[in-house]
C-alpha atoms as a PDB file:
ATOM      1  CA  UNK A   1       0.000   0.000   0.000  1.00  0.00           C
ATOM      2  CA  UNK A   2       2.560   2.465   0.762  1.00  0.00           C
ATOM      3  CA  UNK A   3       4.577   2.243  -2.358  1.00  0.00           C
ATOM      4  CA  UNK A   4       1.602   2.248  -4.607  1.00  0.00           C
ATOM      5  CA  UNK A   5       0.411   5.105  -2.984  1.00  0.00           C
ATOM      6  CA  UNK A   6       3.501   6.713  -3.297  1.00  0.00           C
ATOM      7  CA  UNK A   7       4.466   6.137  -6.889  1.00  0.00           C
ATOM      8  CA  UNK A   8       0.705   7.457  -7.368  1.00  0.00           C
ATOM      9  CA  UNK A   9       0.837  10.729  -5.295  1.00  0.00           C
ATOM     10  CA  UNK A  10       1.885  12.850  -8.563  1.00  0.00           C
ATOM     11  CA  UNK A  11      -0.936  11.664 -10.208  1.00  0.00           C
ATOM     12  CA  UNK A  12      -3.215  12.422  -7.702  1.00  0.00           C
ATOM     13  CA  UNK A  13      -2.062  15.721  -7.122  1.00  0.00           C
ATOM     14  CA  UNK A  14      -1.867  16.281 -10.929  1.00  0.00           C
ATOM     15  CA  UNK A  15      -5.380  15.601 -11.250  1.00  0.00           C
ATOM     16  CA  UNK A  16      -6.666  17.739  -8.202  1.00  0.00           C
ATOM     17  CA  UNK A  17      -4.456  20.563 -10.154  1.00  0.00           C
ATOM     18  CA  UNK A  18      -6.097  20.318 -13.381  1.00  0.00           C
ATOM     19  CA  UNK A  19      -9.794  19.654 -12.083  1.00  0.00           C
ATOM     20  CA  UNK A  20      -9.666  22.734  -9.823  1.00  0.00           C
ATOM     21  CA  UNK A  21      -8.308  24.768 -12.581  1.00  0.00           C
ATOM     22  CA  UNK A  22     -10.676  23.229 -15.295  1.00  0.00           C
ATOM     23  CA  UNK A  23     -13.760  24.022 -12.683  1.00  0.00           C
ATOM     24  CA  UNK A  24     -12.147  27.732 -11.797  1.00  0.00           C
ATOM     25  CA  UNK A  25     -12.007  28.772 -15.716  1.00  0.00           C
ATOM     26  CA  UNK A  26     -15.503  27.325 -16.563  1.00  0.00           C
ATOM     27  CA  UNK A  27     -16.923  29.811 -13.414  1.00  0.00           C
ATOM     28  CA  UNK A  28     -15.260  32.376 -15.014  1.00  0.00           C
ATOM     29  CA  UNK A  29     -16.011  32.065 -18.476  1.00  0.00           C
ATOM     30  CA  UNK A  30     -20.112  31.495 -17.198  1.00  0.00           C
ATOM     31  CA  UNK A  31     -19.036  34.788 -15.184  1.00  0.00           C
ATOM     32  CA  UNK A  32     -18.304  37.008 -18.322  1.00  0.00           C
ATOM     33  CA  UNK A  33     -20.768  35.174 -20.797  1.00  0.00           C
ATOM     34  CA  UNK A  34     -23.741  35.456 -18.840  1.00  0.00           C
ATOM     35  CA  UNK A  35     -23.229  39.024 -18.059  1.00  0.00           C
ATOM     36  CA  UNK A  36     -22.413  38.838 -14.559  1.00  0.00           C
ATOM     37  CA  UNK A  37     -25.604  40.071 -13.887  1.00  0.00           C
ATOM     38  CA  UNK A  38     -27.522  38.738 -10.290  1.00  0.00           C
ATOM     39  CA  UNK A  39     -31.617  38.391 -11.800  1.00  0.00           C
ATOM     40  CA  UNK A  40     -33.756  35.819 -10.911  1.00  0.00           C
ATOM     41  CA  UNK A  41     -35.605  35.331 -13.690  1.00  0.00           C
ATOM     42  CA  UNK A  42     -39.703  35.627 -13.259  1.00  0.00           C
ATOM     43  CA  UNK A  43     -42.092  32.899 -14.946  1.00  0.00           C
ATOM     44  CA  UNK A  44     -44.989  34.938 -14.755  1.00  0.00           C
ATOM     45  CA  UNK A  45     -43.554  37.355 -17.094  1.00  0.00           C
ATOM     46  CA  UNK A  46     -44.465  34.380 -20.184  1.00  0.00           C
ATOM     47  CA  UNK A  47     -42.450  33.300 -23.069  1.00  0.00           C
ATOM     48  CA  UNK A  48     -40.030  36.060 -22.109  1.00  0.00           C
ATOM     49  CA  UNK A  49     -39.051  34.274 -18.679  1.00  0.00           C
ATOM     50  CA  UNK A  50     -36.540  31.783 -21.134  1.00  0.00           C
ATOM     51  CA  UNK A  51     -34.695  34.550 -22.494  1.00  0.00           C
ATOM     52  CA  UNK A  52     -34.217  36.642 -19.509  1.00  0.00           C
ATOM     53  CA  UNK A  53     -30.223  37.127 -18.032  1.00  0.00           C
ATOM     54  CA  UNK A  54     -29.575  34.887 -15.386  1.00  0.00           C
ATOM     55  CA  UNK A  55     -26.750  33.480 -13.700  1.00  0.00           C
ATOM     56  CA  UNK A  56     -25.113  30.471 -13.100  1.00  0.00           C
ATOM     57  CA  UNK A  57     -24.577  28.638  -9.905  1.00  0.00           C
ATOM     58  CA  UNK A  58     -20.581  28.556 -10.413  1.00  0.00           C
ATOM     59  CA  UNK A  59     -20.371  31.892 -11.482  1.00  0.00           C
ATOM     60  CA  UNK A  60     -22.416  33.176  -8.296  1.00  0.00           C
ATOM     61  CA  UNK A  61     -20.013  31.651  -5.969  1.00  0.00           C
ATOM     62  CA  UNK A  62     -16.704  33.333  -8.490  1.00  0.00           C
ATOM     63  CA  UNK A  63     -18.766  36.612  -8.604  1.00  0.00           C
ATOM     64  CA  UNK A  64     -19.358  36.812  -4.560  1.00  0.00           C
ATOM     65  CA  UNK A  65     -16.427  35.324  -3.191  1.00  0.00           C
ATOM     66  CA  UNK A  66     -15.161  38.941  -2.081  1.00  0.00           C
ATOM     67  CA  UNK A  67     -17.949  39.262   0.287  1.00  0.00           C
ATOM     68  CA  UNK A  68     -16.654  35.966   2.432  1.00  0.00           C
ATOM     69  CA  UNK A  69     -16.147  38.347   5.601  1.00  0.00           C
ATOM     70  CA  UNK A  70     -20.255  38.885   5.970  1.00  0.00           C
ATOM     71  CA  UNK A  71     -21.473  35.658   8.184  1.00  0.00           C
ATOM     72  CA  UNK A  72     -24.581  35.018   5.895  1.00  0.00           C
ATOM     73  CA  UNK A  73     -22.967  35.424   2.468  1.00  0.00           C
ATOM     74  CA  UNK A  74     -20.545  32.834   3.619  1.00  0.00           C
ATOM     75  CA  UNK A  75     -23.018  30.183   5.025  1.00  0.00           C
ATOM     76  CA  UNK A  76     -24.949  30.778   1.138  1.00  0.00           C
ATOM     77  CA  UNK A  77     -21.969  30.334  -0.952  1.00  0.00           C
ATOM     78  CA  UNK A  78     -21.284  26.683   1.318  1.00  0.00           C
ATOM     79  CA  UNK A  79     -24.846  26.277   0.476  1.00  0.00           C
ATOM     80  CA  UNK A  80     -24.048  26.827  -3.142  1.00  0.00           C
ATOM     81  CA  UNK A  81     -21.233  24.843  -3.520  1.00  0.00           C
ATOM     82  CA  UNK A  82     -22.802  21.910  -1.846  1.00  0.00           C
ATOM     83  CA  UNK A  83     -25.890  21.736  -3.988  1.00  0.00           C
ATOM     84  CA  UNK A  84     -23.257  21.998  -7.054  1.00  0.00           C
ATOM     85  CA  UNK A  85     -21.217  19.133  -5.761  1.00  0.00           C
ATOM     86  CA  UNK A  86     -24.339  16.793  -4.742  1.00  0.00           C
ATOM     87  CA  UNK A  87     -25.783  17.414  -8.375  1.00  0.00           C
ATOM     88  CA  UNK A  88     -22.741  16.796 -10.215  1.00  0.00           C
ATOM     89  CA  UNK A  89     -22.120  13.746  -7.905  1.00  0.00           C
ATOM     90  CA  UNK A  90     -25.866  12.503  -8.979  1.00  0.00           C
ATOM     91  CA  UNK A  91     -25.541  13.785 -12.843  1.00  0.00           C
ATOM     92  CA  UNK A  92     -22.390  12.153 -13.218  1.00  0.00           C
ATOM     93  CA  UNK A  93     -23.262   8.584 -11.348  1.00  0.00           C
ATOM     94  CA  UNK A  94     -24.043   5.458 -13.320  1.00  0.00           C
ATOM     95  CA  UNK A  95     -27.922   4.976 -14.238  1.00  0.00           C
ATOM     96  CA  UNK A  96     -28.037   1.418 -13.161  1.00  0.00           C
ATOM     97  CA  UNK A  97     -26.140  -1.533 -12.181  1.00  0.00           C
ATOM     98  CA  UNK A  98     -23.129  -2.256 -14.556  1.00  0.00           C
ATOM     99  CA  UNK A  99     -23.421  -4.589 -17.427  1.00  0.00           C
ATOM    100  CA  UNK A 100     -21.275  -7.838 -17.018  1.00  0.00           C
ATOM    101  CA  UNK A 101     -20.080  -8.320 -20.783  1.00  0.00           C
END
């Protein structure tokens, strides 16, 4: 165990690297494309409601990470990141029991 985990530490660490720098640039680039504008889009507005400005989960947390020294501003971005991490964990899981080929 230890020398497998040691010959694989780079790799792990290489990995974390590029995943937190793959999931940093995609909250930025959602940042700048959708405007960084903070609406909540209305349905009762009609057809209109799909084409208002909104923005993205990711972005919201890159846009309003200055404000981490207000108490409730830090308990919502936690909030944020954790419903992004359970969805992604649930979007990216196997549908059903793997095939035995």
């Amino acid at each position: 165990m230890r020398v497998s985990l040691r010959t694989r530490a780079p790799a792990i660490v290489a990995a974390t690297v590029l995943a937190t720098a793959r999931a940093l640039g995609e909250a930025i680039m959602l940042s700048m494309v959708s405007g960084s504008r903070g609406f909540a889009a209305n349905p009762l507005d009609g057809i209109t409601f799909l084409f208002e400005p909104v923005r993205p989960l990711a972005a919201t947390i890159a846009q309003e990470s200055g404000g981490l020294t207000i108490g409730p501003m830090v308990h919502t971005l936690y909030a944020i990141a954790a419903v992004l991490l359970v969805s992604a964990a649930l979007l990216s899981s196997p549908a059903g029991p793997p095939s035995n080929l």
